[in-house]
Protein backbone atom coordinates (compact mmCIF):
# COMPACT_ATOMS: atom_id res chain seq x y z
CA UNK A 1 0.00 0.00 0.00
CA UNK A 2 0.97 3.61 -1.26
CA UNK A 3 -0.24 7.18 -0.18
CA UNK A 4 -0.79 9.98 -1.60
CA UNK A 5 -1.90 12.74 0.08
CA UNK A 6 -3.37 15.54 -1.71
CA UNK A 7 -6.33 15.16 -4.06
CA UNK A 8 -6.25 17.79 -6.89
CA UNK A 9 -4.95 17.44 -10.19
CA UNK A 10 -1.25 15.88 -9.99
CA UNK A 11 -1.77 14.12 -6.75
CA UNK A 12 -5.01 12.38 -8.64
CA UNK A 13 -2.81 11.89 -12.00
CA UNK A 14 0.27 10.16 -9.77
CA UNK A 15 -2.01 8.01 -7.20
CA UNK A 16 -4.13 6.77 -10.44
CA UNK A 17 -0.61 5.74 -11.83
CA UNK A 18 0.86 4.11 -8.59
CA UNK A 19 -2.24 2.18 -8.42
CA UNK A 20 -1.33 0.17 -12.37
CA UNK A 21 1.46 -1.50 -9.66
CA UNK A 22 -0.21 -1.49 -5.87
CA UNK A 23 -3.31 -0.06 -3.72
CA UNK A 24 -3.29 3.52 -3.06
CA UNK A 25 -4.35 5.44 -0.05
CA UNK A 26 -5.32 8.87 -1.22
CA UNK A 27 -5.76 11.18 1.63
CA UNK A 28 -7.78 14.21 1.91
CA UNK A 29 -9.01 16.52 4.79
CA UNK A 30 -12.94 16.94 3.34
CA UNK A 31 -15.11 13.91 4.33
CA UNK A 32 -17.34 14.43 1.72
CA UNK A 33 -14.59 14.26 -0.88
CA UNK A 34 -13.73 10.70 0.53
CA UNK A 35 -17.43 9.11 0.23
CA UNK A 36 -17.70 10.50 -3.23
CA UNK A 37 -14.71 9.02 -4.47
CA UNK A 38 -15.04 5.75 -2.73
CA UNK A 39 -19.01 5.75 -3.76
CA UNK A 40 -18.58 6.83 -7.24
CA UNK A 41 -14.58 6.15 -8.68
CA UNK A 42 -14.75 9.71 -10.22
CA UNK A 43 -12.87 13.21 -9.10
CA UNK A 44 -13.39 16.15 -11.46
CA UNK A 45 -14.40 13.85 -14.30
CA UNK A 46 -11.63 11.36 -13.96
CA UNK A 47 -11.76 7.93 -13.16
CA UNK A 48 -9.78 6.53 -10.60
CA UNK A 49 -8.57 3.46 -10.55
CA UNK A 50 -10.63 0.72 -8.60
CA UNK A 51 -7.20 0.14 -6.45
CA UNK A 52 -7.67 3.79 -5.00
CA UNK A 53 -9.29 4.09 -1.54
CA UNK A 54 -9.94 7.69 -0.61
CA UNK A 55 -9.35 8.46 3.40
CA UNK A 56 -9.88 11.22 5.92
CA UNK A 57 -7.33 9.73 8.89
CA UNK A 58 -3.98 10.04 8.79
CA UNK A 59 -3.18 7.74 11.02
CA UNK A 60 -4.29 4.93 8.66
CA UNK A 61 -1.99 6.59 6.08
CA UNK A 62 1.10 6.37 8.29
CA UNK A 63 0.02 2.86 9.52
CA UNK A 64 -0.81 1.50 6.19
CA UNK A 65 1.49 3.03 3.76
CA UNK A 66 5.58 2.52 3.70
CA UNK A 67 5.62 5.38 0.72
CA UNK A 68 4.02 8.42 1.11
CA UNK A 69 3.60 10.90 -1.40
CA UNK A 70 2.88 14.44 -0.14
CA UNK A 71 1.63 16.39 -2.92
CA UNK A 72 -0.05 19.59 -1.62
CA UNK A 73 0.63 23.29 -2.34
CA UNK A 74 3.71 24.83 -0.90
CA UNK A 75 2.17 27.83 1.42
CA UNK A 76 0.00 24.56 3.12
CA UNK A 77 2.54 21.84 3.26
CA UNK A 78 4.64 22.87 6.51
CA UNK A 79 1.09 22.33 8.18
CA UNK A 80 0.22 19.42 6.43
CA UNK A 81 3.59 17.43 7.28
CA UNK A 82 2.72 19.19 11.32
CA UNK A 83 -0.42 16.95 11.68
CA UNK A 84 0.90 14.04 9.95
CA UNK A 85 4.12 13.96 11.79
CA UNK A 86 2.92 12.39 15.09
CA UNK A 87 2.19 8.99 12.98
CA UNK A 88 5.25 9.40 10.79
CA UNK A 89 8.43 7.69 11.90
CA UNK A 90 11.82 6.93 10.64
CA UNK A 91 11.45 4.19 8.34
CA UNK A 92 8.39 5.83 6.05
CA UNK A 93 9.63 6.84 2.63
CA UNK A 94 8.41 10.35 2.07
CA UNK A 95 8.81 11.52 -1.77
CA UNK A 96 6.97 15.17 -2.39
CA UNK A 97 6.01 16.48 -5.53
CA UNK A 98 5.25 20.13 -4.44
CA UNK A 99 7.01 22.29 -6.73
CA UNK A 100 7.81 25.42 -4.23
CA UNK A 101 9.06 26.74 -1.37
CA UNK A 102 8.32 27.20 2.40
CA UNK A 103 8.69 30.08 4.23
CA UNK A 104 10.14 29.77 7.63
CA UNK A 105 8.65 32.12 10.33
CA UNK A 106 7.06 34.11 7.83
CA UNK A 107 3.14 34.35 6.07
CA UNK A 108 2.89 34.86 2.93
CA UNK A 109 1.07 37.82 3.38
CA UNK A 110 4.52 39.12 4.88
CA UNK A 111 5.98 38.57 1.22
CA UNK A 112 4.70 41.98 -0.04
CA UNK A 113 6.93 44.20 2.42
CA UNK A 114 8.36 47.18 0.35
CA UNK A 115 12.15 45.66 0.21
CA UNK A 116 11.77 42.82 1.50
CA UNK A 117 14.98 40.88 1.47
CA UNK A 118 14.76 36.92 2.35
CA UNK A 119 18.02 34.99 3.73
CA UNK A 120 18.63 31.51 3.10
CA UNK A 121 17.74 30.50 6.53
CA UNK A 122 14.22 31.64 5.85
CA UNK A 123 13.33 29.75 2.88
CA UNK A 124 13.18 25.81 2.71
CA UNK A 125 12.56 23.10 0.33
CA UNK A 126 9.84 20.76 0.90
CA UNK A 127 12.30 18.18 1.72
CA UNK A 128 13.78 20.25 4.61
CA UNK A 129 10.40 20.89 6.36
CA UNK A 130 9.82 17.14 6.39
CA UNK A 131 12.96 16.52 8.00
CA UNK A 132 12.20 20.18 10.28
CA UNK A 133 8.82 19.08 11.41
CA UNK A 134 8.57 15.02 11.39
CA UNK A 135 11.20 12.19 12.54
CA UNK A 136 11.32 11.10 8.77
CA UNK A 137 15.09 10.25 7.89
CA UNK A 138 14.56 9.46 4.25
CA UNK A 139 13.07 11.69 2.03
CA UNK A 140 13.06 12.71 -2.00
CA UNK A 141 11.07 14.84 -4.78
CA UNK A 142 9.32 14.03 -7.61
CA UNK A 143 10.26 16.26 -10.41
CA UNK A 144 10.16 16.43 -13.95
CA UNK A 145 7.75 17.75 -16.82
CA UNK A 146 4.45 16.19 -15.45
CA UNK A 147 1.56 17.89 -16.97
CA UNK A 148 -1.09 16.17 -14.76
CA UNK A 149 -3.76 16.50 -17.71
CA UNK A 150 -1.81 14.65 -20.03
CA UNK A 151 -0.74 12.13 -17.48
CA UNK A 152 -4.53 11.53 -16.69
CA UNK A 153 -5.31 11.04 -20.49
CA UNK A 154 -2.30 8.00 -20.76
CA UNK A 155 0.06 10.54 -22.46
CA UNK A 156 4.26 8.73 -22.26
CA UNK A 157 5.83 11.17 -20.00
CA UNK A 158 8.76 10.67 -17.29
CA UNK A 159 9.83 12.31 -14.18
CA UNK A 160 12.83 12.47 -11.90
CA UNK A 161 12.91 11.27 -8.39
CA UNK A 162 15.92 13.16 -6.09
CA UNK A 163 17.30 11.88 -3.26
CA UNK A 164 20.10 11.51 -1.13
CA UNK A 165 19.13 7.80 -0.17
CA UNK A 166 19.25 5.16 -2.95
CA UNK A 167 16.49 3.16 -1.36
CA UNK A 168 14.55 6.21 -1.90
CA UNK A 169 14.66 6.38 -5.76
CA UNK A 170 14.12 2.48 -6.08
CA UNK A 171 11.22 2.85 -3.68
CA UNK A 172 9.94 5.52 -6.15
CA UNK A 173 10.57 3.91 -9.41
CA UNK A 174 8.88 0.75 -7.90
CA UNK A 175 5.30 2.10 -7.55
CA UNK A 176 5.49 4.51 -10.24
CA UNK A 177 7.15 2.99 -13.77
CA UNK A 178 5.14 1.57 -15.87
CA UNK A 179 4.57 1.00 -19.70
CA UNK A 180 4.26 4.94 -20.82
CA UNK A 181 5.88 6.24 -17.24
CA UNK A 182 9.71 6.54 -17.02
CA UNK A 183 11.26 7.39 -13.48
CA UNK A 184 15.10 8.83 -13.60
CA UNK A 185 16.80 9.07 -10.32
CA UNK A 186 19.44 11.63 -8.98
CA UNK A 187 21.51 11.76 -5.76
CA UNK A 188 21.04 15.90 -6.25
CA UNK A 189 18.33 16.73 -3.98
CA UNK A 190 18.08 20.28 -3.62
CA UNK A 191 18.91 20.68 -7.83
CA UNK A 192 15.85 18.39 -8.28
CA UNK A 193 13.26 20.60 -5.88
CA UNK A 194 14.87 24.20 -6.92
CA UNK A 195 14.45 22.96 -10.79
CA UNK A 196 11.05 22.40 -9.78
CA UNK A 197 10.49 25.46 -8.36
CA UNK A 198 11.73 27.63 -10.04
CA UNK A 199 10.98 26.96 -13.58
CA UNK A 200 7.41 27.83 -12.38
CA UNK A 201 8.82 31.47 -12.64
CA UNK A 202 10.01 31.43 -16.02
CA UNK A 203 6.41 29.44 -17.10
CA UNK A 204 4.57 32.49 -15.87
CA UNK A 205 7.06 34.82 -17.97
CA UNK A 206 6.17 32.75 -20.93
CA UNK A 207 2.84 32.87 -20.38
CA UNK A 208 3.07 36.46 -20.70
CA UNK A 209 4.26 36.28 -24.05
CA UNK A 210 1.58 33.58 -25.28
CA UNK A 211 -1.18 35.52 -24.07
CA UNK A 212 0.47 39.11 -25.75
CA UNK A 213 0.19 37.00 -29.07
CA UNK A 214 4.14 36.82 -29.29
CA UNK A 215 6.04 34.35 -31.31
CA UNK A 216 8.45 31.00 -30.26
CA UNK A 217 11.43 33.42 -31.19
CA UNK A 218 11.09 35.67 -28.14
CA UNK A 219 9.47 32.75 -26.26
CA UNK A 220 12.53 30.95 -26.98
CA UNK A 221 14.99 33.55 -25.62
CA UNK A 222 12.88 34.00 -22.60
CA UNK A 223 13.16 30.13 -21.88
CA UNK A 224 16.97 29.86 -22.33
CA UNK A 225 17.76 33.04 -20.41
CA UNK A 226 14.98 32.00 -17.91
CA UNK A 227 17.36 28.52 -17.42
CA UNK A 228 20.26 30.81 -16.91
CA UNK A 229 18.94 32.37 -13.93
CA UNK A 230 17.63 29.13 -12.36
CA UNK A 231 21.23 27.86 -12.23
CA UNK A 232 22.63 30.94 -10.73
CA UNK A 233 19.49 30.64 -7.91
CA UNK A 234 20.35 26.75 -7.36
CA UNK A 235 24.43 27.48 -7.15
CA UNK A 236 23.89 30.21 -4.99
CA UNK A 237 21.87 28.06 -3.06
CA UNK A 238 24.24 24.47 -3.01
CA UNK A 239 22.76 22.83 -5.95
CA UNK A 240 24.97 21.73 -9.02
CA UNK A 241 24.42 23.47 -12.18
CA UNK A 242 23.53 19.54 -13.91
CA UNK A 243 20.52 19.24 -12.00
CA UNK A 244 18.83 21.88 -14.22
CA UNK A 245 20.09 20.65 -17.93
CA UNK A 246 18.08 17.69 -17.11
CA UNK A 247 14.65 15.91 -16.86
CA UNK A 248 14.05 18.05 -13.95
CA UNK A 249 15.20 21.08 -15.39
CA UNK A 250 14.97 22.22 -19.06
CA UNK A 251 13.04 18.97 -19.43
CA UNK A 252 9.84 20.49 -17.03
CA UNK A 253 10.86 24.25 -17.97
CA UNK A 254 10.29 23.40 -21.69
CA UNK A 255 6.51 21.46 -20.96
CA UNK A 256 5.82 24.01 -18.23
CA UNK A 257 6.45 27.34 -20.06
CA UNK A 258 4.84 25.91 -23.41
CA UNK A 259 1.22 24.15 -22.60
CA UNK A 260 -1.63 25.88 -21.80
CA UNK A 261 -1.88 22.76 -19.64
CA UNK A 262 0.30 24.47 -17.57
CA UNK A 263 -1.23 26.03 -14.33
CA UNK A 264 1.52 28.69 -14.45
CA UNK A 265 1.55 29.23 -18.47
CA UNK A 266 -2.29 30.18 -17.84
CA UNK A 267 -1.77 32.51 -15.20
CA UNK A 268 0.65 34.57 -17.24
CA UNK A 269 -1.84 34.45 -20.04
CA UNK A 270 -4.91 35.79 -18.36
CA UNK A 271 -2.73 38.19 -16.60
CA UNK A 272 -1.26 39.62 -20.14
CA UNK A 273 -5.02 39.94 -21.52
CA UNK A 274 -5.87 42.71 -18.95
CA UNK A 275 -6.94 40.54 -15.96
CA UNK A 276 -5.42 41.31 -12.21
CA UNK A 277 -3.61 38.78 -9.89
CA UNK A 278 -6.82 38.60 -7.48
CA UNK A 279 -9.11 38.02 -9.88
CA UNK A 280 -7.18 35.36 -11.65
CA UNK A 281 -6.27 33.26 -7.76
CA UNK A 282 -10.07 34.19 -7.08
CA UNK A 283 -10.98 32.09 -9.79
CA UNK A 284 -7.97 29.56 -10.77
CA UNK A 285 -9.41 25.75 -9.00
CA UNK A 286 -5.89 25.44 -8.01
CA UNK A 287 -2.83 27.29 -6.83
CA UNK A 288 -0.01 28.78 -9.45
CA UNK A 289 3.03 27.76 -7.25
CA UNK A 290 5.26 30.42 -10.20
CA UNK A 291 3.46 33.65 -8.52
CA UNK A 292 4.24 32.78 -4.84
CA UNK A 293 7.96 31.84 -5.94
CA UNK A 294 8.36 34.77 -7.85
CA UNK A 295 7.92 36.98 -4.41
CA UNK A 296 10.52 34.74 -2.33
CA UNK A 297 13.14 34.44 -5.38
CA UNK A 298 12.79 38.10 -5.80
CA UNK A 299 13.66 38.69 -2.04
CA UNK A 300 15.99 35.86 -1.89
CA UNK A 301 18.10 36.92 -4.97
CA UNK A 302 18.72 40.54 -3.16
CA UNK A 303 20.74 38.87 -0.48
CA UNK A 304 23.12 36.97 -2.88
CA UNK A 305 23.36 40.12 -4.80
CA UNK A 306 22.39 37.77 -7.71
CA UNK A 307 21.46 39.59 -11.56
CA UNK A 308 18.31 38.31 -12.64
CA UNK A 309 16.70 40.49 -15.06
CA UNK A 310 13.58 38.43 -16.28
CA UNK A 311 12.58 37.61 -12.27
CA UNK A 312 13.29 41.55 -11.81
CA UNK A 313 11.34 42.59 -14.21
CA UNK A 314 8.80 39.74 -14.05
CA UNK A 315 8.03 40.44 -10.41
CA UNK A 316 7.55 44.61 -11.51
CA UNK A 317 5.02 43.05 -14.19
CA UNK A 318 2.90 40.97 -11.49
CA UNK A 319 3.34 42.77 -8.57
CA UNK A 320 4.23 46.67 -9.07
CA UNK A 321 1.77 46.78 -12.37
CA UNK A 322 4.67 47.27 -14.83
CA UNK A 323 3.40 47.55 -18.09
CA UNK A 324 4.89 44.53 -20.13
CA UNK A 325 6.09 46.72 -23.20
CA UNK A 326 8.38 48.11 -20.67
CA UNK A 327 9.82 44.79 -19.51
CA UNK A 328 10.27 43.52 -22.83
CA UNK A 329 12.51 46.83 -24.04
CA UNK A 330 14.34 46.42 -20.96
CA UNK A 331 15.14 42.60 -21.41
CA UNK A 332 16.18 43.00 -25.34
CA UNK A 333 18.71 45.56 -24.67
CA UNK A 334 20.09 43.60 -21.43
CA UNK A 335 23.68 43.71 -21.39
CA UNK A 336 24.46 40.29 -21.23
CA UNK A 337 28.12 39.65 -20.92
CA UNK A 338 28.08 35.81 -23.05
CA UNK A 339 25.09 33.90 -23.74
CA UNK A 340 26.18 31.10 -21.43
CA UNK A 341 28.07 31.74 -18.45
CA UNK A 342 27.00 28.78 -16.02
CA UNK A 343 28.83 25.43 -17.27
C-alpha cells in the first residue's frame, strides 16, 4: 500500500498511476470528498482506478502506507507534514512532488513588504520541512515535466525522483514505472526541488508572451535566459548546475512554459489579456506555485546580490503593475556579458 496525500490534479494523476502497480491510499481533509470518491470512482471527471481508496485519517496513512507521497501546495505543506508527523516515523519513505518553497517564520502575506529581502535560513525546500517538522530520515522529490492533464489522459511522459538515499529512488521507481511512465533518479536533492520550483517562474514569464500573441522566437529567448537564472538561484543556493540541464530542469521548464496545460503558463496568459492577480487566484481551482515563488526568489536573490533580469522585471510586471512593453525593451537591450556563463 501507497499514499498519496493531496487530491487535486497531480496528486489524482500520480495516485491513479501508482495504483497500475499497488493499492493507493489517497488522503484528503474533506469527508465528503472521501465518500464520493469511494461511492462513485470519479474526481473532477476522472476515473480513478478501482485500487484507489480515498481516506480522511492520517493515522491509517502512516500505519498503512511505507511510501508516502505528499503532494499539496507549498504555502499549506509545513502544516500538512505538522499533523501528519505524530504517525510518521523513521522508516516511512516520504517523496513530495510540491514544486515550491516554504517560508520559515514568515506568512505569505509578509511577502509583499516594500524591500523585503529573504536569507537563506528563511526559505526551505519541501524536503527540509519534512525533515524540520517530522522524525522522517529518508526523504526525495518528484520532479520532472508532469503535466497532470496529459498524465490523466495516458500521455508517455517521465519524471525524476531526487534523493540523497538510494532506497529512496528504487522505492519511487517501484510504484510509479510503468509501460508509458519513465522514473530517472538523482543523488542531487536540492537541484531536483529548486528545478522544480523555479521553472514555475520562467512558465509564468512565458505565459506572458503567449497571451500578448508573441512568437516562439522571443518565447525561446525568454526560456533559455529563464534557465540561466535558475542555475545561478540553485548554485547560490548548493545545488549543481547539472541538476537543471536535465529531466528536472529544461526537461519540465520546456513542458511548463509551453502548454496551456500548464497552471503557471495560464496565469501569465490571463494576466497579459488585462486581468489582475486577485481576480485570476479568485478564480484559478488550483494554486499557481510560479506567482508565490516569484515573491521569495525576488527577495531571496537581493541577499546573494544575484542579476536576474527576467525575475526583476517579471516580479515589476505581477506585482508593481509594470506595463509589459516596458519589460520587454528592458530585457532585449540587457547587457548580457556571453550567452552562457554557467557550465
Amino acid at each position: 500500500m501507497t499514499g498519496v496525500i493531496g487530491a487535486g490534479s497531480f496528486g489524482t494523476a500520480i495516485a491513479n498511476l501508482i495504483a497500475l502497480n499497488t493499492d493507493v491510499l489517497l488522503f484528503s481533509r474533506r469527508a465528503e470528498f472521501v465518500q464520493m470518491v469511494n461511492e462513485t470512482r470519479e474526481h473532477n471527471g476522472i476515473r480513478l482506478h478501482d485500487r484507489i481508496t480515498a481516506t480522511d485519517d492520517p493515522e491509517r496513512i502512516a500505519r498503512e502506507c511505507h511510501v508516502v507521497f505528499p503532494i499539496v501546495p507549498s504555502d499549506s505543506f509545513r502544516s500538512m507534514i505538522t499533523s501528519f508527523a505524530p504517525y510518521l516515523r523513521p522508516h516511512h519513505v516520504v517523496i513530495h512532488g510540491t514544486k515550491g518553497l516554504d517560508l520559515r517564520g514568515m506568512t505569505t502575506e509578509e511577502l509583499s513588504a516594500p524591500g523585503l529581502v529573504l536569507h537563506r535560513q528563511q526559505v526551505r525546500t519541501m524536503s527540509e520541512v519534512v525533515l524540520e517538522e517530522s522524525s522522517v530520515v529518508r526523504v526525495g522529490c518528484l520532479s520532472g515535466p508532469n503535466l497532470a492533464a496529459e498524465i490523466v489522459s495516458g500521455q508517455p511522459a517521465a519524471t525524476l525522483i531526487g534523493s540523497r538515499f538510494r532506497e529512496v529512488i528504487h522505492a519511487g521507481q517501484a510504484v510509479l514505472n510503468s509501460r508509458k511512465f519513465h522514473v530517472f533518479g538523482s543523488y542531487d536533492l536540492l537541484g531536483a526541488e529548486l528545478a522544480g520550483a523555479l521553472k514555475n517562474i520562467v512558465a509564468l514569464g512565458s505565459g506572458i508572451l503567449g497571451g500578448l500573441g508573441l512568437g516562439r522566437n522571443i518565447q525561446g529567448l525568454l526560456i533559455a535566459k529563464g534557465l540561466g537564472e535558475m542555475v545561478h538561484f540553485g548554485k547560490a543556493m548548493g545545488a549543481e548546475s547539472h541538476a537543471f540541464v536535465g529531466v528536472a530542469g529544461i526537461g519540465d521548464l520546456v513542458a511548463t512554459a509551453t502548454s496551456i496545460n500548464s497552471r503557471n503558463y495560464t496565469f501569465g496568459t490571463r494576466l497579459a489579456k488585462g486581468e489582475t492577480v486577485a481576480q485570476i487566484r479568485s478564480t484559478m481551482p488550483e494554486l499557481a506555485e510560479g506567482v508565490r515563488t516569484l515573491q521569495i526568489a525576488h527577495a531571496l536573490a537581493k541577499h546573494y546580490k544575484l542579476h536576474v533580469p527576467i525575475t526583476d522585471m517579471l516580479y515589476a510586471v505581477v506585482f508593481e503593475e509594470l506595463p509589459v512593453e516596458r519589460a520587454l525593451e528592458y530585457l532585449l537591450s540587457y547587457p548580457y556579458a556571453v550567452d552562457v556563463d554557467f557550465l
